[in-house]
Protein backbone atom coordinates (compact mmCIF):
# COMPACT_ATOMS: atom_id res chain seq x y z
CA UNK A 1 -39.42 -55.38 57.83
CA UNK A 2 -38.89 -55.36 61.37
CA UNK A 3 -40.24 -51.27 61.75
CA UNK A 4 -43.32 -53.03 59.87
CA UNK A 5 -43.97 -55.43 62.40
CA UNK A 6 -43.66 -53.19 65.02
CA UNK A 7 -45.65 -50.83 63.52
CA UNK A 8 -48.40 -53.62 63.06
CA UNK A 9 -48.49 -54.66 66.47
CA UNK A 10 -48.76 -51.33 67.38
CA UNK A 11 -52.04 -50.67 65.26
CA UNK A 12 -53.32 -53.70 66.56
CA UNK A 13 -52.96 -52.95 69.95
CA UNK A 14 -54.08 -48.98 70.03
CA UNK A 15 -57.15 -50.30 68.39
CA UNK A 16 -58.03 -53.15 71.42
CA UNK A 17 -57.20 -50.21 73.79
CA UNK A 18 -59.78 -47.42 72.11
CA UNK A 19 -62.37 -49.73 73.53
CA UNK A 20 -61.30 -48.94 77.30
CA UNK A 21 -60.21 -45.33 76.24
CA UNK A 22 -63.96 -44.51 74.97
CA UNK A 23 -65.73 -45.16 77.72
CA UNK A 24 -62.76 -44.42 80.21
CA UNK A 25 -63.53 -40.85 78.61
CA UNK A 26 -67.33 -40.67 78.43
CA UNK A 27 -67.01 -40.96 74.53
CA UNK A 28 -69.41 -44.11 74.17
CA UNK A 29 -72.26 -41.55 72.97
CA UNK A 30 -70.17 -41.70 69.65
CA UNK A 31 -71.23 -45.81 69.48
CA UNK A 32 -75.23 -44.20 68.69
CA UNK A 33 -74.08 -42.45 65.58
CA UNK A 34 -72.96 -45.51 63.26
CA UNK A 35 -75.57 -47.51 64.90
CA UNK A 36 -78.31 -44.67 63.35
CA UNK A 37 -76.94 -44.91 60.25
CA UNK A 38 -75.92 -48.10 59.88
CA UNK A 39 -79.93 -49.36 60.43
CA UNK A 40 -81.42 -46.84 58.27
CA UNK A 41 -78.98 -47.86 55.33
CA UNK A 42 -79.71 -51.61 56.19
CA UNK A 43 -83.88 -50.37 56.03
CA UNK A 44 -83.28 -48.69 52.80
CA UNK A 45 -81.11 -51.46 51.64
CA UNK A 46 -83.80 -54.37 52.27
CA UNK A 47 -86.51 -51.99 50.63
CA UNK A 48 -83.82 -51.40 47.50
CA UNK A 49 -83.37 -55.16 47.31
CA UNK A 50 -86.46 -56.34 47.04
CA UNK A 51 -87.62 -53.67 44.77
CA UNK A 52 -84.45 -54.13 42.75
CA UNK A 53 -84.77 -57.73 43.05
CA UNK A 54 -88.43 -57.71 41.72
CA UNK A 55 -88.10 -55.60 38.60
CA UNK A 56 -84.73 -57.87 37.68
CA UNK A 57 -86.97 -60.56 38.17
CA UNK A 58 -89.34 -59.62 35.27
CA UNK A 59 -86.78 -58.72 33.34
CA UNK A 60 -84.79 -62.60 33.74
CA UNK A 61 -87.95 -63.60 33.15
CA UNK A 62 -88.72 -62.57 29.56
CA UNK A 63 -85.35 -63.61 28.67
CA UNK A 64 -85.72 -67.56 30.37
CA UNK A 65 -89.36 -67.33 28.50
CA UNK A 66 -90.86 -67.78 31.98
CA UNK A 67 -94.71 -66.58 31.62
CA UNK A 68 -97.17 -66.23 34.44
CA UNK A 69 -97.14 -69.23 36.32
CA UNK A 70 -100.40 -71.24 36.84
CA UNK A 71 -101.70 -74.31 38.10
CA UNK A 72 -101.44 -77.39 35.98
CA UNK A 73 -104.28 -78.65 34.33
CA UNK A 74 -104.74 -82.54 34.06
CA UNK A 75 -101.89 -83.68 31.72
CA UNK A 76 -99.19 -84.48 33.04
CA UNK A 77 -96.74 -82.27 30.80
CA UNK A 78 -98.48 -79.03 32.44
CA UNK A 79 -97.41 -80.31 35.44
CA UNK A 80 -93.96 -80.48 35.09
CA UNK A 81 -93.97 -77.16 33.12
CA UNK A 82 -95.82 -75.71 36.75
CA UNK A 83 -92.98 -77.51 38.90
CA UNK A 84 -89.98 -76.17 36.27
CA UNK A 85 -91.08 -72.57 36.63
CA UNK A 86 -91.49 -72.74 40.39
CA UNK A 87 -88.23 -74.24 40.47
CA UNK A 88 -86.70 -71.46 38.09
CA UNK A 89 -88.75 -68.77 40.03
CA UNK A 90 -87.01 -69.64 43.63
CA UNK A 91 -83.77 -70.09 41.92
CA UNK A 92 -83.56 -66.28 40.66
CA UNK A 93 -84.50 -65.48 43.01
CA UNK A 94 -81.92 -66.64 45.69
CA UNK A 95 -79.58 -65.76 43.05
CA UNK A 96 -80.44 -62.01 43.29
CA UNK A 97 -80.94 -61.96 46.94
CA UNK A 98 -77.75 -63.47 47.42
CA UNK A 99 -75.87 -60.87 44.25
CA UNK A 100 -77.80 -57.59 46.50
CA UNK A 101 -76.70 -58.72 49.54
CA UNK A 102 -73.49 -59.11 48.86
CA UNK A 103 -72.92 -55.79 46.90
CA UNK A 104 -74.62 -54.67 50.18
CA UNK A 105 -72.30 -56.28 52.57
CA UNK A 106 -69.39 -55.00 50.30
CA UNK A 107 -70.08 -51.71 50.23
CA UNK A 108 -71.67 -50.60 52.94
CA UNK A 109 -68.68 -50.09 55.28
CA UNK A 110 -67.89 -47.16 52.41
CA UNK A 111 -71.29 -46.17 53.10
CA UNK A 112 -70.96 -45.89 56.43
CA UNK A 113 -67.27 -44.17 56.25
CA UNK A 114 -68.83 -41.79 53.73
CA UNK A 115 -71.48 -40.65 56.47
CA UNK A 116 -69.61 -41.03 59.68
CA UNK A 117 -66.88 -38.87 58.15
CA UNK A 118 -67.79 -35.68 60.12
CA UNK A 119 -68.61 -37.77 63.44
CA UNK A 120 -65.53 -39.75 63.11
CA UNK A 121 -63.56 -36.78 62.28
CA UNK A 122 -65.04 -34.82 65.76
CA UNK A 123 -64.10 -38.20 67.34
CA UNK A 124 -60.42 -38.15 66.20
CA UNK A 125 -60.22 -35.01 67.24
CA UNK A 126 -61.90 -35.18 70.82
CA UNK A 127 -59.03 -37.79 71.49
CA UNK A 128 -56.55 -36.04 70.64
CA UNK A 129 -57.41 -33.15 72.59
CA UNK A 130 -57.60 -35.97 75.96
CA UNK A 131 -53.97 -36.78 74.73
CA UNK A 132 -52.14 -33.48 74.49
CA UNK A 133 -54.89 -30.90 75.98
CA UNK A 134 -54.93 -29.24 72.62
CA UNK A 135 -58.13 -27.42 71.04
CA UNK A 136 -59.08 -27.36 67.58
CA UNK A 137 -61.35 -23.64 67.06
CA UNK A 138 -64.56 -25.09 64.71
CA UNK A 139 -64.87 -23.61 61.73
CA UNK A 140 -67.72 -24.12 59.51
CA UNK A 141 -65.86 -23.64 56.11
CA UNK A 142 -63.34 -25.97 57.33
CA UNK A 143 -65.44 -28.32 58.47
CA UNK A 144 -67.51 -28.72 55.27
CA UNK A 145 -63.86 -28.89 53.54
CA UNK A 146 -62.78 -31.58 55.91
CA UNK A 147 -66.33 -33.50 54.91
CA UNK A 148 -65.80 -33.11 51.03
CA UNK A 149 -62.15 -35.09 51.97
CA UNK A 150 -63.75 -37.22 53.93
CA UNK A 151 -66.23 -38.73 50.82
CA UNK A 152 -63.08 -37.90 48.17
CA UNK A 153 -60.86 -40.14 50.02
CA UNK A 154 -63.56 -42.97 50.96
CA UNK A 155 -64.46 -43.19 47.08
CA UNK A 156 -61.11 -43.49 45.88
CA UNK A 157 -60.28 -46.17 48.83
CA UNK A 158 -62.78 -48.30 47.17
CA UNK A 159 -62.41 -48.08 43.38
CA UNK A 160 -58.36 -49.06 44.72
CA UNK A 161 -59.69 -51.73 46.72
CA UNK A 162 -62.05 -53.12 44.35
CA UNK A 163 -59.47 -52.64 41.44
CA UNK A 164 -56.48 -54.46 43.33
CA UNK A 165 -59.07 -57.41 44.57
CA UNK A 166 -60.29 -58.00 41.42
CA UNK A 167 -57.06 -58.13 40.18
CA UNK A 168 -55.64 -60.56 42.77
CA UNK A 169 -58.88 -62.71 41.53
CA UNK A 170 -58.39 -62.24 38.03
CA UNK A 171 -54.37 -63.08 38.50
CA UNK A 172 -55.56 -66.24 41.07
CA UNK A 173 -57.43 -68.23 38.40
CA UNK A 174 -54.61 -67.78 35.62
CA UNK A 175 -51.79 -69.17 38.08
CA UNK A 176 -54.85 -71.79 38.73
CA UNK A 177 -54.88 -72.44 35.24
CA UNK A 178 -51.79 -72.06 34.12
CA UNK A 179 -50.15 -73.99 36.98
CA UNK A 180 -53.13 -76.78 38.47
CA UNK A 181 -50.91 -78.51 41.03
CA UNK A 182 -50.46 -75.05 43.02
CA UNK A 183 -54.42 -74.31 42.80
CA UNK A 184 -54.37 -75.48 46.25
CA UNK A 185 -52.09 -73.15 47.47
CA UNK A 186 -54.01 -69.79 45.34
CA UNK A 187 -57.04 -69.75 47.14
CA UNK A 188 -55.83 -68.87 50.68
CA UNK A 189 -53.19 -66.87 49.66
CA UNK A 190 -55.71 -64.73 47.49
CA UNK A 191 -57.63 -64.24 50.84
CA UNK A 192 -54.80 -63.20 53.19
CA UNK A 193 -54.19 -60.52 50.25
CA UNK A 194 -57.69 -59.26 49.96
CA UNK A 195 -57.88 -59.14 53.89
CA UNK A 196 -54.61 -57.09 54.51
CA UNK A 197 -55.67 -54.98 51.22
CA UNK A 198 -59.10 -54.62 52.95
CA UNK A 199 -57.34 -53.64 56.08
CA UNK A 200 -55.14 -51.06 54.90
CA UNK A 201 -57.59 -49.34 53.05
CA UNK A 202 -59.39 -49.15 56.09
CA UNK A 203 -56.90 -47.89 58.45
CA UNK A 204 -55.93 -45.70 55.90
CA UNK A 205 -59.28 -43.68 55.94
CA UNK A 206 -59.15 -43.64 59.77
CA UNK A 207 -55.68 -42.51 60.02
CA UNK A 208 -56.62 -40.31 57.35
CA UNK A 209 -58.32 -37.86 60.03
CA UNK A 210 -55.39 -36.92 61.71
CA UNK A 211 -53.73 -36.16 58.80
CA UNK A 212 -57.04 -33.41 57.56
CA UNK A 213 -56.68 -32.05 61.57
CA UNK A 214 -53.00 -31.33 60.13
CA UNK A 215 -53.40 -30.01 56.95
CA UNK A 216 -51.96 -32.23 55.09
CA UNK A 217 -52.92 -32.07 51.17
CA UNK A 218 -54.19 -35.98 50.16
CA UNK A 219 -50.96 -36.92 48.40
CA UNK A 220 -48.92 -36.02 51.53
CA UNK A 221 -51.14 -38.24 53.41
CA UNK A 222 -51.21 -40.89 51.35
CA UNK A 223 -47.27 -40.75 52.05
CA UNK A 224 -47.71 -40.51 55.22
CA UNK A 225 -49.98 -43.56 55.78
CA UNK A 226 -47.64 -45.59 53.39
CA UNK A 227 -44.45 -44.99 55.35
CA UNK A 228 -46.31 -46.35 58.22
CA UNK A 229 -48.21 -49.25 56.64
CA UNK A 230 -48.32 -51.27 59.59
CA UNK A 231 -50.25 -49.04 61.53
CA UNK A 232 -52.80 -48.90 58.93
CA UNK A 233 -52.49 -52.48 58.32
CA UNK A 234 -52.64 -53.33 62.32
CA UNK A 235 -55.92 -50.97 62.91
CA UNK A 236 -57.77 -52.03 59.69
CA UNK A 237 -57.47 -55.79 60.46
CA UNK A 238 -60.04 -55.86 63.65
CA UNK A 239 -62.71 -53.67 61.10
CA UNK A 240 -62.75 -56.46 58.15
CA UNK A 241 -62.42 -59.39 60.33
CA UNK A 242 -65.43 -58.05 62.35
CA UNK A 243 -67.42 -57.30 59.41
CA UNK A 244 -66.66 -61.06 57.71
CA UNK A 245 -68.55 -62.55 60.44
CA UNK A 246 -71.85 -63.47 57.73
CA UNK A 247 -75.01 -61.27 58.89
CA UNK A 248 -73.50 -59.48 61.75
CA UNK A 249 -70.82 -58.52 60.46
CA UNK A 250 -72.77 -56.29 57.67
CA UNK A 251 -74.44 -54.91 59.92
CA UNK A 252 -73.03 -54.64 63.72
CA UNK A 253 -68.99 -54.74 62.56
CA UNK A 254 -69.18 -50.38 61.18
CA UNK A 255 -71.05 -49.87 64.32
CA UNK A 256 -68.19 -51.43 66.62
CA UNK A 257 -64.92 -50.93 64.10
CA UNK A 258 -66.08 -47.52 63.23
CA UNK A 259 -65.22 -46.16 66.52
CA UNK A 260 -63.00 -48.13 67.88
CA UNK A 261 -60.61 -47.94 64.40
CA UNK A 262 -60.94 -44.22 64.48
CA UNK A 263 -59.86 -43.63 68.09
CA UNK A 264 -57.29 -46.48 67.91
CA UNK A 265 -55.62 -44.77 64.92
CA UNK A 266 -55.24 -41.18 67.05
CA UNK A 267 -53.63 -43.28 69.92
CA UNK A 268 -51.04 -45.56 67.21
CA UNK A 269 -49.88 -42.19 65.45
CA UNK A 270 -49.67 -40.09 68.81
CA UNK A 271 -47.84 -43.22 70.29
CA UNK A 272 -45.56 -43.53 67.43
CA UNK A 273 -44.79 -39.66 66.60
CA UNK A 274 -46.29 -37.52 69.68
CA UNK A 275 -48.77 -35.67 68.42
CA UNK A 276 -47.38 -32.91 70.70
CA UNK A 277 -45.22 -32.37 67.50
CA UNK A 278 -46.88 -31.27 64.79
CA UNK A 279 -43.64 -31.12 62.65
CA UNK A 280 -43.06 -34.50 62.63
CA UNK A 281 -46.55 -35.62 62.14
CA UNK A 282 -46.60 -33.28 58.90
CA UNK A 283 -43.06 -34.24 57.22
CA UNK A 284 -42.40 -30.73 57.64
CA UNK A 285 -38.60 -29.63 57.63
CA UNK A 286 -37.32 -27.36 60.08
CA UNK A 287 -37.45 -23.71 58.32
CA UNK A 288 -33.96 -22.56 56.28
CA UNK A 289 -31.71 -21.15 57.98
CA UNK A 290 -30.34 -18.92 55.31
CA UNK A 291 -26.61 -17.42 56.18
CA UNK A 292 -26.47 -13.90 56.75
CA UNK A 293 -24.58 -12.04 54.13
CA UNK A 294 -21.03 -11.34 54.28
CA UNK A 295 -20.49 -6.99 54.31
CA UNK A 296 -18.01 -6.48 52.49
C-alpha cells in the first residue's frame, strides 16, 4: 500500500511537471495536433448529432403518434393538442441532444487516443530521447505496427472501462435496493470508483507507449502497468478530472491531458526505473548462466 501511494504521487507529479518540460524543450508544437483533431471530431460530431438526432426524431415520432404539427383551429381541444405536441417535440428533443452528447463526451477521449496514437507515440519517444540521449531509427513497418497497438489497446481500454462502470452502476442500485439506509453512502463511492477506473485506463494507454518503444508484447505490458498502478492511477487522474469540467472538458481536456499525460508518463517510469535500463523496464532476467561442463 505504501509503494502505491508513492507510486501515485509520483504519477501525479511527473504529469504537473510535463507542462514545464514541453515547452522547456520546444515540444509545445505537439499541443496543435489534438487540438486539429479534437475540432474536426467535435464538427463531425455536431453534424452526426443533429442528423442522428433528426431521423430518431421521426422515428419517436410514429411511435408517440405525433403527426405534423399545425396551428390550432378555433376549438379549444385543437389547441391543446398544438401545445401537447410542441411540448412533446422540445422534449425529444433535449432528450436526444442530451443522450448524443453524452455518448460524445464519453467517447471521444478514445477517439482522440485512437488518432493521436502515432503523435503521442513520436512524443513519448522525443522525451525520452531529452532524458537519456537515446535514438530510436524510424521504421515504417514498425511504425504502422506500433499504430495498429495503439487502436488495439485504446478499444479494449474502453469495452473494460465501460464493462467495469456499468458494473459498479448496476452493483450501486442493488446495494441501494437491497440496503436503503446506505443509499447515501453508494452514490459517491460509485464515483470515486468510476474516476480512479477512468484514470487508470487512461494512464494505462499513455504508459502504454513506452512499453511498444520496448517491445513489450500487450500482456507483458498490461503486467507491467499493473505492478505499477499508481503511476497509471496518478497520471490518468489530471486527464478525467479535466475532461469532467461540462463543455470544456469534451472538448479542450484531450487537447491539454493528451500531451501533458503522455510526456508525464515517460518522466514517472524513467523516474521510477531509469529508462537508461532497458532490462528493468522490460521484466527481462539477466541471461543463464549455464555451468560449463565438467571433462571428465
Amino acid at each position: 500500500m505504501r509503494q502505491l501511494r508513492t507510486d501515485f504521487r509520483l504519477g501525479i507529479r511527473n504529469t504537473f511537471r510535463a507542462f514545464n518540460f514541453v515547452f522547456e524543450h520546444r515540444l509545445g508544437h505537439f499541443f496543435l495536433y489534438p487540438v486539429l483533431i479534437t475540432v474536426i471530431i467535435g464538427w463531425l460530431g455536431v453534424k452526426g448529432v443533429n442528423k442522428g438526432v433528426d431521423l430518431l426524431k421521426i422515428w419517436v415520432y410514429d411511435l408517440m403518434g405525433i403527426t405534423e404539427i399545425t396551428k390550432p383551429d378555433d376549438g379549444w381541444w385543437d389547441t391543446v393538442v398544438y401545445w401537447f405536441q410542441n411540448f412533446a417535440e422540445v422534449i425529444v428533443s433535449v432528450l436526444l441532444y442530451v443522450a448524443f452528447y453524452y455518448i460524445i463526451h464519453k467517447t471521444i477521449k478514445y477517439l482522440v487516443l485512437i488518432l493521436m496514437s502515432p503523435v503521442m507515440a513520436l512524443l513519448s519517444e522525443r522525451t525520452e530521447e531529452i532524458l537519456t540521449g537515446r535514438t530510436f531509427p524510424f521504421e515504417w513497418g514498425q511504425f504502422v505496427k506500433d499504430i495498429v497497438r495503439g487502436v488495439r489497446i485504446a478499444i479494449r481500454n474502453f469495452f473494460m472501462e465501460t464493462s467495469m462502470v456499468l458494473g459498479i452502476v448496476i452493483l450501486g442500485m442493488l446495494i441501494s435496493w437491497l440496503v436503503p439506509f446506505v443509499a447515501f453512502l453508494v452514490a459517491p463511492a460509485s464515483l470515486i470508483a468510476t474516476a480512479l477506473i477512468g484514470a487508470y485506463y487512461w494512464g494505462f494507454a499513455t504508459m502504454d507507449y513506452t512499453n511498444e518503444r520496448r517491445r513489450l508484447s500487450v500482456s507483458e505490458s498490461v503486467q507491467f502497468i499493473r505492478d505499477n498502478k499508481g503511476i497509471a492511477v496518478g497520471n490518468g487522474l489530471l486527464f478525467y478530472l479535466m475532461i469532467s469540467v461540462p463543455v470544456l472538458g469534451t472538448y479542450i481536456g484531450p487537447v491539454f491531458a493528451t500531451v501533458m499525460c503522455t510526456v508525464g508518463a515517460t518522466l514517472a517510469i524513467h523516474e521510477k526505473v531509469d529508462l537508461h535500463n532497458e532490462d528493468i523496464i522490460l521484466h527481462k532476467s539477466p541471461p543463464e548462466v549455464k555451468e560449463p561442463k565438467q571433462l571428465d
